[in-house]
Each structure stands twice: as structure tokens, then as C-alpha cells.
Protein backbone atom coordinates (compact mmCIF):
# COMPACT_ATOMS: atom_id res chain seq x y z
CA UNK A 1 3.08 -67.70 -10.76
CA UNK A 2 0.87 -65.24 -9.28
CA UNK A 3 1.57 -64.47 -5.48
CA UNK A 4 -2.15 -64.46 -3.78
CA UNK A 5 -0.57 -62.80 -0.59
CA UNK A 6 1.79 -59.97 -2.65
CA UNK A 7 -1.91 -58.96 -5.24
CA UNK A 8 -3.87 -58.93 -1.37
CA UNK A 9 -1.09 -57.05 0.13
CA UNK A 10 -0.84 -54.39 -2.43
CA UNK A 11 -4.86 -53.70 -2.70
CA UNK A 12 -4.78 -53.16 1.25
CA UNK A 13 -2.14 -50.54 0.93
CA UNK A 14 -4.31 -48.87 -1.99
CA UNK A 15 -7.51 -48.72 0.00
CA UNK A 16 -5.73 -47.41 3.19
CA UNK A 17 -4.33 -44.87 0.90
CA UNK A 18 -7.35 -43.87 -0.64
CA UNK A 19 -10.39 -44.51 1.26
CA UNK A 20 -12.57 -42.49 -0.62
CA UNK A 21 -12.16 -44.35 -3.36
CA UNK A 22 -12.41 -48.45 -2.13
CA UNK A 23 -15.80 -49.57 -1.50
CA UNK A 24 -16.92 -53.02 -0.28
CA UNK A 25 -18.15 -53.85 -3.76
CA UNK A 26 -14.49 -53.54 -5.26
CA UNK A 27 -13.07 -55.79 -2.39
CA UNK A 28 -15.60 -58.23 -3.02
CA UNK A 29 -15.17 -58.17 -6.65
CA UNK A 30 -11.64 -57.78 -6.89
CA UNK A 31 -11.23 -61.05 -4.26
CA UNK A 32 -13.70 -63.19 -6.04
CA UNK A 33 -11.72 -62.49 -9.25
CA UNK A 34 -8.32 -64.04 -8.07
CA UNK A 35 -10.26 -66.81 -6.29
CA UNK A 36 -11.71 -67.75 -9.77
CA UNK A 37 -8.63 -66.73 -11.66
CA UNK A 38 -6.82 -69.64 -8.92
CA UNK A 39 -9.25 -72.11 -9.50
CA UNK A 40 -8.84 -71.88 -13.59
CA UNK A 41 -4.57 -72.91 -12.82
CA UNK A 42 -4.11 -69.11 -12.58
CA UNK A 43 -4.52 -68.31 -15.98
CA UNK A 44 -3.16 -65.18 -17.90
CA UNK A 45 -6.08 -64.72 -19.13
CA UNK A 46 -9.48 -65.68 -18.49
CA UNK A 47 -13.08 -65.52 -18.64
CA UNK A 48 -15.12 -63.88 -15.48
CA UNK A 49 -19.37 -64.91 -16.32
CA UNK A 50 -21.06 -61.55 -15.27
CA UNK A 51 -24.20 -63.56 -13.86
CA UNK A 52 -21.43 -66.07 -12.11
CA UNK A 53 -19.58 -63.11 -10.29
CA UNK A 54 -22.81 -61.21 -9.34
CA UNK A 55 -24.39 -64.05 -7.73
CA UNK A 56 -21.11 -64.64 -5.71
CA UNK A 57 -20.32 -61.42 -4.59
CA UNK A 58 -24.19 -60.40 -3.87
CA UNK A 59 -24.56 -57.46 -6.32
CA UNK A 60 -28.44 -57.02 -7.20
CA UNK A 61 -27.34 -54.37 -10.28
CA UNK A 62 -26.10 -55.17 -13.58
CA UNK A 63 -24.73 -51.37 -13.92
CA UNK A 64 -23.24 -51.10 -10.09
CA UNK A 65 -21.41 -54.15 -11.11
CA UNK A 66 -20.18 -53.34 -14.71
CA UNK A 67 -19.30 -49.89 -12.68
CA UNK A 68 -17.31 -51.78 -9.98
CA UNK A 69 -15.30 -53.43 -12.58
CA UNK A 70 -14.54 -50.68 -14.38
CA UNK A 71 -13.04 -48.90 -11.42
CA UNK A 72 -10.78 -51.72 -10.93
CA UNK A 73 -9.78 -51.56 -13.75
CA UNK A 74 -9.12 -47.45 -13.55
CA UNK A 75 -7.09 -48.28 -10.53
CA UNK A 76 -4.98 -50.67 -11.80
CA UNK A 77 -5.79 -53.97 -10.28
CA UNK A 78 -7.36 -55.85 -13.60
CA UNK A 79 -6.64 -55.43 -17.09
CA UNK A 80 -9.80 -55.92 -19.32
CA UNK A 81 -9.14 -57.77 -22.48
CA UNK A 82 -12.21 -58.13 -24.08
CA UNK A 83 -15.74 -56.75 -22.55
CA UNK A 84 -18.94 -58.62 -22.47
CA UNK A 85 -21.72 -57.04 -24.57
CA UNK A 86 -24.45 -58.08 -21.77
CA UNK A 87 -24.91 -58.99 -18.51
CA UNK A 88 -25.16 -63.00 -20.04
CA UNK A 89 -21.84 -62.82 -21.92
CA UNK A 90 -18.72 -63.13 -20.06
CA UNK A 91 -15.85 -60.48 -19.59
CA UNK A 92 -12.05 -61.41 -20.62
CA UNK A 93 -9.66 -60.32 -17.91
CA UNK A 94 -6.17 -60.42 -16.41
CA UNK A 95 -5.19 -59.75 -13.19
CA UNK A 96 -2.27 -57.11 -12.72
CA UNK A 97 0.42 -57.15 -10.52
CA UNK A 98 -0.48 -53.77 -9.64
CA UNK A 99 2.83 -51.72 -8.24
CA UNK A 100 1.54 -48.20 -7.52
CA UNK A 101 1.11 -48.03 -3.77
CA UNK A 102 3.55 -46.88 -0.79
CA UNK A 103 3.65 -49.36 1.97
CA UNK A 104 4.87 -47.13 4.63
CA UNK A 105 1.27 -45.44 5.17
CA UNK A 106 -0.49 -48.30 6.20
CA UNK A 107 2.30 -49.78 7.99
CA UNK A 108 3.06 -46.67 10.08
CA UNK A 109 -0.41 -46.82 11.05
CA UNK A 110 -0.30 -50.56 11.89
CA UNK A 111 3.02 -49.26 14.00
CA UNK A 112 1.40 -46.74 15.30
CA UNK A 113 -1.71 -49.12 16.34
CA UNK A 114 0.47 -51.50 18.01
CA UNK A 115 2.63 -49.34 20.34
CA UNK A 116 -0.45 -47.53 21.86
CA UNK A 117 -1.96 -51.46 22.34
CA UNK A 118 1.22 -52.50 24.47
CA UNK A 119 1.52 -49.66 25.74
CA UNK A 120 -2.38 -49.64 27.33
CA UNK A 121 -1.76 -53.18 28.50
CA UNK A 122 1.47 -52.60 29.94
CA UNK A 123 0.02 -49.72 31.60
CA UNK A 124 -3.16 -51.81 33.02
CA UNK A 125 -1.77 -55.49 33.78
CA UNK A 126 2.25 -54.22 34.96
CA UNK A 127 3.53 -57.25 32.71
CA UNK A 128 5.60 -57.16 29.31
CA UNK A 129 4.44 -55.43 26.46
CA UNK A 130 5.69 -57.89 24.16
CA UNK A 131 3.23 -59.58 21.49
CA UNK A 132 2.95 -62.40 19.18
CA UNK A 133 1.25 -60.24 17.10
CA UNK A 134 3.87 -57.99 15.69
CA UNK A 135 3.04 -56.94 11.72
CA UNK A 136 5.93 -58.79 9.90
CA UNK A 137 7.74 -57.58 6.47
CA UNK A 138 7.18 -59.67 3.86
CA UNK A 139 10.66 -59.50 2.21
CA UNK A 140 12.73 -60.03 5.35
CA UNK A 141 10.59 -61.45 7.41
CA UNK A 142 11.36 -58.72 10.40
CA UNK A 143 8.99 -56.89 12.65
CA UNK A 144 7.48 -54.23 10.27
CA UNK A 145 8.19 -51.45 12.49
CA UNK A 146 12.10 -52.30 13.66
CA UNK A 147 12.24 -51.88 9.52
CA UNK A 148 10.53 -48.57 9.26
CA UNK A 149 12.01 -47.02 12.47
CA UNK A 150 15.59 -48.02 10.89
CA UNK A 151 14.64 -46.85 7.57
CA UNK A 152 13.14 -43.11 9.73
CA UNK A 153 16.44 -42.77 11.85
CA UNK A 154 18.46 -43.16 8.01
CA UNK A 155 16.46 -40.87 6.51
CA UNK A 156 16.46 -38.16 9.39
CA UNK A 157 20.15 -38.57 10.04
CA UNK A 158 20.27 -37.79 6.15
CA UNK A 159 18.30 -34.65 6.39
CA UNK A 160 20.47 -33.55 9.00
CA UNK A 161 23.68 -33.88 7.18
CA UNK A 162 22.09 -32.46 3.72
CA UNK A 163 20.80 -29.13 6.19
CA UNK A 164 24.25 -28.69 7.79
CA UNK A 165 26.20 -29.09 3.99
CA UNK A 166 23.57 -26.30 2.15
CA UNK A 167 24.41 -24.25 5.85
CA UNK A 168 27.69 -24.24 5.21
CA UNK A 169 27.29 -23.90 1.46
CA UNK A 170 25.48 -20.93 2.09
CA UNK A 171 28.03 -19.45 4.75
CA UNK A 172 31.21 -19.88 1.87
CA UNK A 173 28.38 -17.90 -0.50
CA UNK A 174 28.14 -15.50 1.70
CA UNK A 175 31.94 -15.14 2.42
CA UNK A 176 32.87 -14.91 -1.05
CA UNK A 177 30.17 -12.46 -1.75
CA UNK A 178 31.79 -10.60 0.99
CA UNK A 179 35.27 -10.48 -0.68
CA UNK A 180 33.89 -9.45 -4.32
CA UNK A 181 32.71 -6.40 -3.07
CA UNK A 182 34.91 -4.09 -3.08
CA UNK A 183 35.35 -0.44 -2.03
CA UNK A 184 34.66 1.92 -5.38
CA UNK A 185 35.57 5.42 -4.80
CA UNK A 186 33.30 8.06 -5.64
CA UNK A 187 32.76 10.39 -7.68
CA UNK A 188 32.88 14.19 -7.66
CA UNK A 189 29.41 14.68 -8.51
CA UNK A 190 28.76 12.23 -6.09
CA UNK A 191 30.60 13.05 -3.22
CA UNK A 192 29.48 16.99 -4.15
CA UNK A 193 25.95 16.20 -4.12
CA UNK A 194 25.86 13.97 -0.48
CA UNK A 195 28.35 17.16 0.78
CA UNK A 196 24.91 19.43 -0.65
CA UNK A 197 22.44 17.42 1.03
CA UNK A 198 24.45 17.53 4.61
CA UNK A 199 25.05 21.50 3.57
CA UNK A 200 28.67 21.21 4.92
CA UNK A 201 30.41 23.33 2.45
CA UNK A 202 33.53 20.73 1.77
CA UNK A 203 33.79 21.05 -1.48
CA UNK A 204 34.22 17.45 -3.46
CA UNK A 205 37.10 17.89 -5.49
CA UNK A 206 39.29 18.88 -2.16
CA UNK A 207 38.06 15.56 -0.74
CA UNK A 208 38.53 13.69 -3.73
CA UNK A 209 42.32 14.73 -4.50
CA UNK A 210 43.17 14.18 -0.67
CA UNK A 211 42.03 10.06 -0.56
CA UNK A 212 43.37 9.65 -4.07
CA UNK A 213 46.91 10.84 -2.79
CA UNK A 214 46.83 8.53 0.06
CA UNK A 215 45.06 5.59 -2.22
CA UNK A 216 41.94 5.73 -0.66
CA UNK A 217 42.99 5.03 2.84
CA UNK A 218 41.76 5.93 6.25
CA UNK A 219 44.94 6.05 8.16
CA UNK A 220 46.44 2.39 7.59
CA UNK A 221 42.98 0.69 6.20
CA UNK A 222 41.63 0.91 3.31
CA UNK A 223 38.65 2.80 2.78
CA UNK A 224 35.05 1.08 3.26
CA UNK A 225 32.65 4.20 3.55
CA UNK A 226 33.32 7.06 1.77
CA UNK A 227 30.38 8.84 3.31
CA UNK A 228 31.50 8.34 6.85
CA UNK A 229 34.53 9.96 5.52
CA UNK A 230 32.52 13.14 4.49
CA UNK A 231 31.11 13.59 7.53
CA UNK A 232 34.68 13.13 10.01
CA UNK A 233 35.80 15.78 8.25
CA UNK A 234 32.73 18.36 8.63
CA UNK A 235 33.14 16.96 12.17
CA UNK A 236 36.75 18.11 12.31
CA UNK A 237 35.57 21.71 10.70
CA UNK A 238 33.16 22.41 13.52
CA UNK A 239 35.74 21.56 16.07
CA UNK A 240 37.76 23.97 14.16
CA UNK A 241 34.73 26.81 14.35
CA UNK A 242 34.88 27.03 10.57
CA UNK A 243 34.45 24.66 7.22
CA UNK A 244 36.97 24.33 4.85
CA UNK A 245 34.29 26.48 2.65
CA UNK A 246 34.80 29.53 4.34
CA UNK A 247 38.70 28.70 4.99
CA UNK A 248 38.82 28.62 1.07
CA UNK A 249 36.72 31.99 0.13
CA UNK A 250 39.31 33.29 2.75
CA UNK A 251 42.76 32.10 1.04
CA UNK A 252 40.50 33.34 -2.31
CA UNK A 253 40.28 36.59 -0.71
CA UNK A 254 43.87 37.35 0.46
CA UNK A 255 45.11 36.47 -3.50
CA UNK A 256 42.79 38.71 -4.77
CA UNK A 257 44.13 41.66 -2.52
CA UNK A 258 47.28 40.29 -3.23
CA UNK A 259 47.44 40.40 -6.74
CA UNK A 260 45.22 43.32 -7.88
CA UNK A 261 45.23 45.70 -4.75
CA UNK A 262 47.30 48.99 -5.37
CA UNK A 263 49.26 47.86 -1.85
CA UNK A 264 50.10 44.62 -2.01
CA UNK A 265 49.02 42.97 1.39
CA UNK A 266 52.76 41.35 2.34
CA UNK A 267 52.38 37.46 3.39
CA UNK A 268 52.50 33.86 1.62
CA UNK A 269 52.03 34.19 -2.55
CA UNK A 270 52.51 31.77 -4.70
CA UNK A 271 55.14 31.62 -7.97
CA UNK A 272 51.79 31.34 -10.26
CA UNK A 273 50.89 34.93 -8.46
CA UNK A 274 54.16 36.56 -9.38
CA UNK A 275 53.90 35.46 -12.53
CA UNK A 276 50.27 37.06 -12.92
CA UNK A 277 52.01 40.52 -11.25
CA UNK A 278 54.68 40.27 -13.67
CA UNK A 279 52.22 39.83 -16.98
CA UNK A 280 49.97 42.75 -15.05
CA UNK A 281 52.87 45.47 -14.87
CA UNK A 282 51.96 45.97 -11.54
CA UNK A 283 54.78 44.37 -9.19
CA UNK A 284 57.10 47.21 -7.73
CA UNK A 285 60.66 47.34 -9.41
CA UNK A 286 62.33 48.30 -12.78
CA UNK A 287 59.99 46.98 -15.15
CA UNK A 288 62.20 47.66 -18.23
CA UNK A 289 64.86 46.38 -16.59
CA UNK A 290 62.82 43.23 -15.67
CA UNK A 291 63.88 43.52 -11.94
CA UNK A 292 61.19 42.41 -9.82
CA UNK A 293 60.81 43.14 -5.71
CA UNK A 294 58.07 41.52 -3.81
CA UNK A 295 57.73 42.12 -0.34
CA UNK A 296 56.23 38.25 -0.09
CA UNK A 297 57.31 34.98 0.85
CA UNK A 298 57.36 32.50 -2.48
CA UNK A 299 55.50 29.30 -1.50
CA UNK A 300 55.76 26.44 -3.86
């Protein structure tokens, strides 16, 4: 059996929801047809006279009411079965037990409505703002708003917990994130090229070959920053007065003299240079003999 009070219910909450859609012809149409749909033994289906429903509900216009109608119908409240084919034939309809709305705008607003009532008579008479006429819930039959304010303080306290879960989501992301990225050593081209741009003069490969042989480590930790790594050491060279540039063109030098000077400059050569002197002929000594004298220290 229909429920009068659940159809009236539900077309209130649609016209709050949409008031620019509900005019007072669709109320007044839409009532009069479960009033006549009550007094037939609420039938499934049944006939509703165009001339019989116009008179009742005070529409003038064949076409405003065949326009009414058909609204209803677009919004979901009757179901046309069969239409009339003028304005002396009857239409075959159904009511429907139309589902589509959300109660909690209209009774917010009702809730809403209510608190700033008691609230102005409280305010003006000093006595309890307690009323008779509190909005009740159909299905429990509790005030509407101790319902909704329940249902608000689940929902928030949700929220809450879903926010502080993707927060720490996120954090873990980030951590992880952290830990896959790991320190990737350069490359000679590359540290050669950043060495260019700061016009330093350490050449790459030196730098290279010294972190490789101490596995990328500054000190105890590993290596995060290659770059700040460049620029200690040009740091360290200017404390010095001189970059390891210039230190290297000088060792170049004092080979060169050593090696291919007719007076050998005596200091620090190294085994591949008395090799070279021995290919060259030119080391002093017996060379048929294959005696060799340096006047140099040998340095590994």
C-alpha cells in the first residue's frame, strides 16, 4: 500500500532541492492525483479525467495543464501509461514511489530554522528553549536534527582519520623515495666540464681516481654531493696559493728536464723514467756494459 506521508515527504525534499523547477501548478496537480488515486482503493493504475483534474486544481489552460503533467512525469513523481488524445478523454497513470531526493538539504535547513527560533526566544523571554515542535525522523521517530548532528560528527570524525592515514601515507612515500635515491658518481666528462665552468683547473680524472680509491667517501660518510666535493678541494688549492693545475704542469716540467736535459736535474724520478733514459742512451754509465748510474732517488 501506498504511504500518503512517505510520496508527500519525498516531493517536499524535491522542491526544496530544486526550486526553480516546482511551481504551484505541479503541487496542486501532483496532490490532487494521490487524493484521487486514494479515493479509487489506491489503485496501480488508474484513470485521471483531464476536465475532472482542471476544474479541481483551478487550471484555466488545457496546454499549461497537459505541460504540468508532463513535468511530473520528467521528474519522476507519475508514470504515464496511456495519454489522453484531448482535453475530454482521460489520462492513464501511476503514481511512483519516487526515490531520487537527499533528505539532508531540507532538513538541515529545517535544523537550521529551528535553532535560530529558540535561540531568539530564549534570548527575548529568559525561559527554556525547548519546543514541541521539533522536526521528527520518520524512520526512528527521533528529533531530526539529534540524527543529522550524529550522522555530521561520524562523518567529520571520518574525514579526520582518512586526512591523517593519506598524511602519513604520504610521509612513508616520501621516506622511501628518500632511500631509493642514491648517490651516483660522476663522470669524467662530467666532473671535467662543472671543474670548466668554475675555471679551477682540477683536472677530473685526478678527482675521479682519488673518491674511487676511498669508495666514494668523504672522510667516514658516504658521498652525497659530488659537486661540493669539487669545490673543497679548489678551496684547499687557494689556501695552498696554487691549483693542483699548475702543481701538475710543474711535476710535468721537472720530468721533462729530467729525462731529456743534457744535465740531468738530480731529485725524485720514477722507475718508468729510467727506463725511458735507458731506451734513450742517454743515462751516464757503461752503456755496453749495461751499467747504469743515476744521480736520482727511485720513487715507486
Amino acid at each position: 500500500m501506498i504511504n500518503i506521508y512517505d510520496l508527500s515527504r519525498k516531493y517536499w525534499d524535491f522542491a526544496f532541492e530544486n526550486p526553480d523547477k516546482i511551481k504551484p501548478n505541479h503541487t496542486a496537480t501532483y496532490f490532487f492525483a494521490i487524493e484521487h488515486c486514494n479515493r479509487l482503493g489506491w489503485k496501480e493504475k488508474f484513470g485521471f479525467p483531464t476536465s475532472m483534474a482542471m476544474e479541481a486544481i483551478g487550471i484555466k489552460s488545457y496546454n499549461t495543464f497537459i505541460k504540468t503533467l508532463k513535468d511530473l512525469v520528467d521528474f519522476g513523481f507519475i508514470i504515464m501509461i496511456e495519454k489522453s488524445k484531448n482535453q475530454y478523454s482521460s489520462n492513464i497513470i501511476a503514481l511512483s514511489n519516487f526515490n531520487n531526493t537527499q533528505h539532508e538539504a531540507l532538513d538541515k535547513a529545517l535544523i537550521k530554522h529551528h535553532i535560530k527560533q529558540s535561540e531568539s526566544i530564549a534570548q527575548s523571554t529568559g525561559e527554556s528553549n525547548d519546543s514541541i515542535d521539533i522536526p521528527i525522523y520518520n524512520n526512528t521517530n527521533l528529533p531530526i536534527h539529534n540524527i543529522l548532528l550524529e550522522k555530521e560528527s561520524k562523518e567529520k570524525n571520518g574525514s579526520e582519520k582518512n586526512s591523517k592515514e593519506l598524511s602519513t601515507e604520504s610521509e612513508e612515500r616520501k621516506k622511501v623515495a628518500q632511500k631509493k635515491e642514491k648517490f651516483k658518481p660522476p663522470s669524467v666528462q662530467e666532473v671535467q666540464q662543472y671543474c670548466n665552468e668554475r675555471k679551477n683547473g682540477i683536472p677530473a680524472y685526478s678527482f675521479i681516481d682519488f673518491y674511487q680509491s676511498k669508495g666514494w667517501k668523504v672522510g667516514n660518510q658516504p658521498m652525497k654531493d659530488w659537486k661540493a666535493a669539487v669545490r673543497t678541494w679548489e678551496a684547499k688549492n687557494k689556501q695552498h696559493g696554487k691549483s693542483t693545475h699548475q702543481h701538475t704542469n710543474t711535476e710535468h716540467s721537472h720530468s721533462t728536464n729530467s729525462t731529456t736535459g743534457s744535465h740531468p736535474i738530480p731529485g725524485k724520478i720514477s722507475a718508468r723514467t729510467i727506463l725511458a733514459q735507458r731506451l734513450t742512451g742517454k743515462a751516464s754509465g757503461n752503456n755496453e756494459s749495461g751499467n747504469l748510474t743515476i744521480d736520482a732517488q727511485v720513487v715507486e
